[in-house]
N, C-alpha and C. Protein backbone atom coordinates (compact mmCIF):
# COMPACT_ATOMS: atom_id res chain seq x y z
N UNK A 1 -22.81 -14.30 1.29
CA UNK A 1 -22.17 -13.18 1.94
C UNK A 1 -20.71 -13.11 1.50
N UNK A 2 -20.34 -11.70 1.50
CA UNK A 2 -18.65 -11.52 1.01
C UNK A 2 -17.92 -11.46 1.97
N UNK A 3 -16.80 -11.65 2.03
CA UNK A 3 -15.65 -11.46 2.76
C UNK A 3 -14.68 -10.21 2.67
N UNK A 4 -13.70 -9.91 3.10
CA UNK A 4 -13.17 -8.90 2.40
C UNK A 4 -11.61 -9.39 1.90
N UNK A 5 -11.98 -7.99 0.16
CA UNK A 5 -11.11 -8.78 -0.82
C UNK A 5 -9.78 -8.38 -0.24
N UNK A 6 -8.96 -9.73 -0.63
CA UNK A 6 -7.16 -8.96 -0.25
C UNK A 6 -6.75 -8.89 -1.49
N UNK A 7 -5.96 -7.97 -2.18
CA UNK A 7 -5.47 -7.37 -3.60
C UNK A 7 -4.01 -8.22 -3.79
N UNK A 8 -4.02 -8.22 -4.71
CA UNK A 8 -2.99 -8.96 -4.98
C UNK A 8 -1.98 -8.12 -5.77
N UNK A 9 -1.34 -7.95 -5.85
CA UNK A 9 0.09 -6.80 -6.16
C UNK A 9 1.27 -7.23 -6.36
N UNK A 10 1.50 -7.07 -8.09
CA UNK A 10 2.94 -7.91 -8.33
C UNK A 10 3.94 -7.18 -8.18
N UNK A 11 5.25 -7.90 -8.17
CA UNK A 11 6.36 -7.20 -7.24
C UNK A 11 7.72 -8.00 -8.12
N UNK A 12 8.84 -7.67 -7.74
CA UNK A 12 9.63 -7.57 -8.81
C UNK A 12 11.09 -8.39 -7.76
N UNK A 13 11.17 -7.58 -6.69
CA UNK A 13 12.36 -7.19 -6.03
C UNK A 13 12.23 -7.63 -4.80
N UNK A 14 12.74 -8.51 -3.98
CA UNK A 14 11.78 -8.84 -2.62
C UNK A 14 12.66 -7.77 -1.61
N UNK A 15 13.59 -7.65 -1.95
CA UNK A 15 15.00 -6.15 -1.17
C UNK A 15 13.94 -4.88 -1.11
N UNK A 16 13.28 -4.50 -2.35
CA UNK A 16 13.28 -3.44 -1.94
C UNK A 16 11.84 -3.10 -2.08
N UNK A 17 11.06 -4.34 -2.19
CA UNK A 17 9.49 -4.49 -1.89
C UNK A 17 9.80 -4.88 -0.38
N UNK A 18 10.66 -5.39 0.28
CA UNK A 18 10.29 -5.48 1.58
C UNK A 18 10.07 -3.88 2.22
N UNK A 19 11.83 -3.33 2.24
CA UNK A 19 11.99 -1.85 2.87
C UNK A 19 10.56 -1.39 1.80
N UNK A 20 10.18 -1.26 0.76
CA UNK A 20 9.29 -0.32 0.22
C UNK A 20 7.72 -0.60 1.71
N UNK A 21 6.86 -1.74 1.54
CA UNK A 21 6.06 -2.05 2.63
C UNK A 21 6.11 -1.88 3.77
N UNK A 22 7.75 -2.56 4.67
CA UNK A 22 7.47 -2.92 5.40
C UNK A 22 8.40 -1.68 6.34
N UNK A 23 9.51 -1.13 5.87
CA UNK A 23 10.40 -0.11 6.45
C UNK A 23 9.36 1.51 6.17
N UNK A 24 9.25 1.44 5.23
CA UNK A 24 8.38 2.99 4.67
C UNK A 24 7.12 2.76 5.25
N UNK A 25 6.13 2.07 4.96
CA UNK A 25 4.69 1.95 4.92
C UNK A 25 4.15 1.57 6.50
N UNK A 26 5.49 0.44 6.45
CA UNK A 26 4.81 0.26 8.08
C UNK A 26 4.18 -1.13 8.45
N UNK A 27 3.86 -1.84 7.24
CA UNK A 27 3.27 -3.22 7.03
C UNK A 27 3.93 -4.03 8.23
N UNK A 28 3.10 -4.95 8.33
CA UNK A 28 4.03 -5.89 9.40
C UNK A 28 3.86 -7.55 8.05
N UNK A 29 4.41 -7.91 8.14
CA UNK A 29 5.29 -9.28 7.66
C UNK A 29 4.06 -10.58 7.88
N UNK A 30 3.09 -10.86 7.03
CA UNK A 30 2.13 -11.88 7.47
C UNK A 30 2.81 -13.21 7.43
N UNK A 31 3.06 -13.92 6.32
CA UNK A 31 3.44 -14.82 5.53
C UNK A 31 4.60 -14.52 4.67
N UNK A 32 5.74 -15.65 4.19
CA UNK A 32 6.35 -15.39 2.99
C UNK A 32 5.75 -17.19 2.87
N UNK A 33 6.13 -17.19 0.83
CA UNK A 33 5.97 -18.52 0.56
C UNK A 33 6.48 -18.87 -0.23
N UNK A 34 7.59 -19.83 -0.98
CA UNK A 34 8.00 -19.95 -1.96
C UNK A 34 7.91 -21.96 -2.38
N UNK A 35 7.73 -21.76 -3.57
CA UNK A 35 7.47 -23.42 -3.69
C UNK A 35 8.63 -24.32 -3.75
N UNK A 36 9.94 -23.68 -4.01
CA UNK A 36 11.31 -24.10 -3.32
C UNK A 36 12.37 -22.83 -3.07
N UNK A 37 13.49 -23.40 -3.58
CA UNK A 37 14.29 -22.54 -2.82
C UNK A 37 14.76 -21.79 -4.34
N UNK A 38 15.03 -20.49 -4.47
CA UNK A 38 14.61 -19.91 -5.65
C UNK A 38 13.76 -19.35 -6.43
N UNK A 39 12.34 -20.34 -6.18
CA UNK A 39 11.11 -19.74 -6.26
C UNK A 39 11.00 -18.47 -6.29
N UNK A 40 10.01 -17.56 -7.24
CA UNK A 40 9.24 -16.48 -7.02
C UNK A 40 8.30 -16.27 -5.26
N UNK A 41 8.87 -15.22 -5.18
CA UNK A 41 8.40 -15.25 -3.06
C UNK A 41 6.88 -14.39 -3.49
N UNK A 42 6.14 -15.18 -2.83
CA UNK A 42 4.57 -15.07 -2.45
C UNK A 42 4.39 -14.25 -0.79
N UNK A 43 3.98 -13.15 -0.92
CA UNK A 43 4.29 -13.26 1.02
C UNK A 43 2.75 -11.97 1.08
N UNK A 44 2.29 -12.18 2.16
CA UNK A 44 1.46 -10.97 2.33
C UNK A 44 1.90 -10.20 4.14
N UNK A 45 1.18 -8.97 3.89
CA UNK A 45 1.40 -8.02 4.86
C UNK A 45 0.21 -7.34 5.15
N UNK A 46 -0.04 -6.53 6.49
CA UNK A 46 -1.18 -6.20 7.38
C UNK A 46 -0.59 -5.26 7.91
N UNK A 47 -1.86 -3.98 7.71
CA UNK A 47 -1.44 -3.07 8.46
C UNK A 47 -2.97 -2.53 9.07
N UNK A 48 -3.64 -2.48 10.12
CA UNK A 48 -4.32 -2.93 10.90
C UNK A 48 -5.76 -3.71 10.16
N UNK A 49 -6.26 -3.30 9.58
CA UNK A 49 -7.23 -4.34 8.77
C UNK A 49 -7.24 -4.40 7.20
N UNK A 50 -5.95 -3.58 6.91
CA UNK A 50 -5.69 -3.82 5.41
C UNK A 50 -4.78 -5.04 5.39
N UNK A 51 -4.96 -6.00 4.25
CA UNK A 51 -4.38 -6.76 4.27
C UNK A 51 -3.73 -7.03 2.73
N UNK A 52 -2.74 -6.97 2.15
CA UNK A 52 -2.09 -7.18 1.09
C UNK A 52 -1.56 -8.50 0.44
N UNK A 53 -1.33 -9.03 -0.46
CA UNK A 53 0.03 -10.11 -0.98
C UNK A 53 0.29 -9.42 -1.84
N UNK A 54 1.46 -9.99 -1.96
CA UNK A 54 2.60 -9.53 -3.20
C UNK A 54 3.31 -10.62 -3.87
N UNK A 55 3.27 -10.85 -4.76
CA UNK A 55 3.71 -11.85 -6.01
C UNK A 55 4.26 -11.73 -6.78
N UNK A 56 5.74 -12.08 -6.68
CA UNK A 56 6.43 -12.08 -8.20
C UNK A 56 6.16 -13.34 -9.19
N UNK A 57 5.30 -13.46 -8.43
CA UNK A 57 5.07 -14.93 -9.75
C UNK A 57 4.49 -14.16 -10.97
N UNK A 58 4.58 -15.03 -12.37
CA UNK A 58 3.91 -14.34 -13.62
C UNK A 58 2.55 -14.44 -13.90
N UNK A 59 1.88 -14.01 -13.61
CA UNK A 59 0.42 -14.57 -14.01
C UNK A 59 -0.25 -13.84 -12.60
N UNK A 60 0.53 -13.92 -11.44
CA UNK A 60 -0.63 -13.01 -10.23
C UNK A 60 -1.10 -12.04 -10.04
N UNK A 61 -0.50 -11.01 -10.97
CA UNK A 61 -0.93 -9.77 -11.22
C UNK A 61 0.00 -9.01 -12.23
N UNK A 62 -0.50 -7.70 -12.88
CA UNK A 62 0.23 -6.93 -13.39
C UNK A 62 0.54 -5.86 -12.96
N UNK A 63 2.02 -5.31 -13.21
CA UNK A 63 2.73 -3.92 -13.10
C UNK A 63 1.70 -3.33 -12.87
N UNK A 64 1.58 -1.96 -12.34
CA UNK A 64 0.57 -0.49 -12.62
C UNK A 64 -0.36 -1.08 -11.75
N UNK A 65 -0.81 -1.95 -11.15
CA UNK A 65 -2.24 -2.17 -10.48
C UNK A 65 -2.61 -1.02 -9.70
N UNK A 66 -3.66 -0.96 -8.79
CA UNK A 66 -4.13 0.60 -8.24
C UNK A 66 -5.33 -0.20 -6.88
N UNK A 67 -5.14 0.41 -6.02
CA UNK A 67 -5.88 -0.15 -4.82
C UNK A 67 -5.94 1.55 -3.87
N UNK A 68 -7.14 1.30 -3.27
CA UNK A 68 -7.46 2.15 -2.38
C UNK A 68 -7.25 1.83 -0.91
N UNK A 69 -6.37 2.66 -0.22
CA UNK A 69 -6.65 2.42 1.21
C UNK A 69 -7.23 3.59 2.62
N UNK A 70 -8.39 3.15 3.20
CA UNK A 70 -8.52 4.12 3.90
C UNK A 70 -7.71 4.40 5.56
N UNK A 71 -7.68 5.49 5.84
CA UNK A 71 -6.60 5.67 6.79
C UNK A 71 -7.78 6.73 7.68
N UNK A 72 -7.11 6.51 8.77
CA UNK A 72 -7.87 7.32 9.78
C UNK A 72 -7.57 8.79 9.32
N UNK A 73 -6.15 8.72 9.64
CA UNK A 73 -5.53 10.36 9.19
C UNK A 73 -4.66 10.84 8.24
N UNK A 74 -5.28 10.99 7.22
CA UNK A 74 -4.15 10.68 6.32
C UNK A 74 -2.84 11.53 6.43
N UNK A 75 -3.39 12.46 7.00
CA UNK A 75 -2.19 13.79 6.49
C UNK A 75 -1.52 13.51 7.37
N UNK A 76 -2.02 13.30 8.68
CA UNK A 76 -0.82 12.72 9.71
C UNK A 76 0.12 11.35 9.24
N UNK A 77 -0.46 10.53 8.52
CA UNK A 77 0.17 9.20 8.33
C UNK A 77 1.05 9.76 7.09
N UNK A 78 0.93 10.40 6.20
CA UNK A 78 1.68 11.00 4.99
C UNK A 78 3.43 12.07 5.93
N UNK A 79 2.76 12.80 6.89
CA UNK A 79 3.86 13.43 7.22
C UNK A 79 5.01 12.62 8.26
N UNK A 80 4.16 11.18 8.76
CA UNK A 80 5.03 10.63 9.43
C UNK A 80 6.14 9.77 8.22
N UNK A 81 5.49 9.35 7.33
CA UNK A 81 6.00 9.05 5.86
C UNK A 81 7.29 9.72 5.30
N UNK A 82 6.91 11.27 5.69
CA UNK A 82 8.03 12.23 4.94
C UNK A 82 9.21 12.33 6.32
N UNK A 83 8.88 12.24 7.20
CA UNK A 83 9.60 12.52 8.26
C UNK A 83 10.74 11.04 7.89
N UNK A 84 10.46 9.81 7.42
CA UNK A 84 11.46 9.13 7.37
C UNK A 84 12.32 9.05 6.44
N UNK A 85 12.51 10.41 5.53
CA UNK A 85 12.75 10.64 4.08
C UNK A 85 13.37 9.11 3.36
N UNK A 86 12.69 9.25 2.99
CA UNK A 86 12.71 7.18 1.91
C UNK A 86 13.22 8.06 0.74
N UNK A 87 14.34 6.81 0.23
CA UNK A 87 14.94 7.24 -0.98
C UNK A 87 13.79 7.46 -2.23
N UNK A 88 13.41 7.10 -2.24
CA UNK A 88 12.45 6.71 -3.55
C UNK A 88 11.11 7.17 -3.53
N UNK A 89 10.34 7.60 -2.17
CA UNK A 89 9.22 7.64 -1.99
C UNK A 89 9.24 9.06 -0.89
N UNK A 90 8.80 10.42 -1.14
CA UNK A 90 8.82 11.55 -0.68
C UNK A 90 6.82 12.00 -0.37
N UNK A 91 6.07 11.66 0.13
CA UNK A 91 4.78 12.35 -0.67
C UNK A 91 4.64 13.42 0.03
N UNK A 92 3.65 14.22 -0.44
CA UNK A 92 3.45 15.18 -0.49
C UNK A 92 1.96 15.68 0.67
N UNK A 93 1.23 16.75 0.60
CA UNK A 93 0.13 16.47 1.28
C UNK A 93 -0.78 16.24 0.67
N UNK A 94 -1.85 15.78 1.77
CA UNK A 94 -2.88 14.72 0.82
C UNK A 94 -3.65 15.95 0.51
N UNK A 95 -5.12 15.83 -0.96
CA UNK A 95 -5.98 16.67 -1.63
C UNK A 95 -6.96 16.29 -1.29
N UNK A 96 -7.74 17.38 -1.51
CA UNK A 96 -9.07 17.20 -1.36
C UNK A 96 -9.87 16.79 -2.77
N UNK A 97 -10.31 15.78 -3.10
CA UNK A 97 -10.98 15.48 -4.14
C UNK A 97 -12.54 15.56 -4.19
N UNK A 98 -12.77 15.79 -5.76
CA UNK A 98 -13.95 16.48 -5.66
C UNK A 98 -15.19 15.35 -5.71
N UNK A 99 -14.63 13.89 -4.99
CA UNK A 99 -15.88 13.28 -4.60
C UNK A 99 -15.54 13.05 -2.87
N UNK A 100 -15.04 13.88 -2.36
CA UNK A 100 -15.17 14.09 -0.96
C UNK A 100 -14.32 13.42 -0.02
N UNK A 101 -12.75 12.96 -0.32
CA UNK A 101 -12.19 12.92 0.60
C UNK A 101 -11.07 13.33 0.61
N UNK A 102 -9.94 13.31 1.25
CA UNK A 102 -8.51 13.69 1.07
C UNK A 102 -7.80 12.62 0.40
N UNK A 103 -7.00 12.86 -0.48
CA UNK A 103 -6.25 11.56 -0.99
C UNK A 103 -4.54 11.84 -0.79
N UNK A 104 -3.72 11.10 -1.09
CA UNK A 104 -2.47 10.98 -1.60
C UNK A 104 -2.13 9.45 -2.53
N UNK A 105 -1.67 9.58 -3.64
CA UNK A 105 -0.87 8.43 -4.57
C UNK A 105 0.50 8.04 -4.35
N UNK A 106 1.08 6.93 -3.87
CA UNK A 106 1.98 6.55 -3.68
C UNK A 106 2.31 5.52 -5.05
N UNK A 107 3.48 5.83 -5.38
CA UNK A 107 3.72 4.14 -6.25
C UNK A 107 4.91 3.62 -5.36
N UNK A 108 4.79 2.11 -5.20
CA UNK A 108 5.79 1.30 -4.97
C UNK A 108 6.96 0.87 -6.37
N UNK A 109 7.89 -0.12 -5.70
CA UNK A 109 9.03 -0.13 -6.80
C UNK A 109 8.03 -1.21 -8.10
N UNK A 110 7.02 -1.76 -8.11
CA UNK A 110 6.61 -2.07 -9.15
C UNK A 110 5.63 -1.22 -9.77
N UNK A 111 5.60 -0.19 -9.86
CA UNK A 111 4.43 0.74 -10.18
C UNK A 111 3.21 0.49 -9.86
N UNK A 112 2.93 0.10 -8.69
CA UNK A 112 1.85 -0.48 -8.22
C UNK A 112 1.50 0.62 -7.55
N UNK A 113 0.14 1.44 -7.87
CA UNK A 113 -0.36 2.71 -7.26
C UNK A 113 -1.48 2.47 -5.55
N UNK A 114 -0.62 3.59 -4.77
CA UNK A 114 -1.57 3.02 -3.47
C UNK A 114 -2.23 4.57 -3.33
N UNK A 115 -3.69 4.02 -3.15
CA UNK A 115 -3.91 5.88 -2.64
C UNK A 115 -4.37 5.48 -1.15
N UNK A 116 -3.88 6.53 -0.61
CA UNK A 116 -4.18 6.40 0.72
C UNK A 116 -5.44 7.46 0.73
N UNK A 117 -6.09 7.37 1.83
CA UNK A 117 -7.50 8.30 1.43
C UNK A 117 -8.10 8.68 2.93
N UNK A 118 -8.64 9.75 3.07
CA UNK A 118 -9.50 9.97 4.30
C UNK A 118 -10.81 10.65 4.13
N UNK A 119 -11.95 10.50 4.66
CA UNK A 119 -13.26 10.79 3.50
C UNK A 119 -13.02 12.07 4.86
N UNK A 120 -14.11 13.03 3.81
CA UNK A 120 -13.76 14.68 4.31
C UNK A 120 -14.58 14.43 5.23
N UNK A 121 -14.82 15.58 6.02
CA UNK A 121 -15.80 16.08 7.56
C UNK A 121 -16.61 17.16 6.85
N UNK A 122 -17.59 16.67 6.72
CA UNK A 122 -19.18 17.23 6.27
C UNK A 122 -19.49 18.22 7.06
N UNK A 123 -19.76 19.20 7.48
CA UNK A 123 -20.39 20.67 8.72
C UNK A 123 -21.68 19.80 8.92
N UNK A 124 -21.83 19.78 10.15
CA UNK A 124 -23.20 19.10 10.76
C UNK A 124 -22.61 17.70 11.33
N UNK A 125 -21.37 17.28 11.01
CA UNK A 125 -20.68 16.18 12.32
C UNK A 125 -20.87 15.01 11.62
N UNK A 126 -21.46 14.93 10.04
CA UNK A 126 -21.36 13.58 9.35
C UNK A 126 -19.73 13.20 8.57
């Protein structure tokens, strides 16, 4: 039996990967970890059953990665997003894509792509 996967997402900047997650997005703060003092910071974050790490170490992941997250509402969670106008991060409203849900693409400060997603409402209540 599987578990569920946590993504791993490399990161550059811990200043402005924190505010990027945890001020914009909303993440709450799981773990940080570093193997001394200086170290590349290892830390993950949760935002109700998504669960993330982020790694500036070399080898834990690469730039550009891409992860899906589903959201109850997206368009509501996107406009509470814009309402906190973030320097760097503005989105827009989410689309309807033509395999059936609403999306929006976010990149963080490592070009790490997040789509946030809400699967459409079918007529007949599915």
């Amino acid at each position: 039996m599987f578990g569920t996967p946590v993504p791993i997402l490399r990161s550059f900047d811990e200043k402005r990967t924190k505010d990027f997650y945890l001020d914009f997005l909303g993440f709450a703060l799981e773990f940080e970890h570093r193997f001394d003092d200086g170290a590349p910071l290892y830390m993950g974050v949760r935002y109700g059953d998504c669960v993330l790490h982020l790694s500036e170490h070399y080898g834990d992941a690469t730039p550009g990665g891409a992860v899906r997250i589903p959201v109850d509402d997206v368009s509501a969670y996107m406009a509470g997003l814009r309402a906190k106008q973030h320097g760097n991060a503005r989105p827009g409203e989410p689309e309807l894509t033509p395999w059936g849900s609403y999306e929006i693409t976010i990149q963080d400060p490592a070009s790490n792509r997040l789509t946030f997603f809400t699967e459409a409402q079918v007529d007949g209540g599915v």
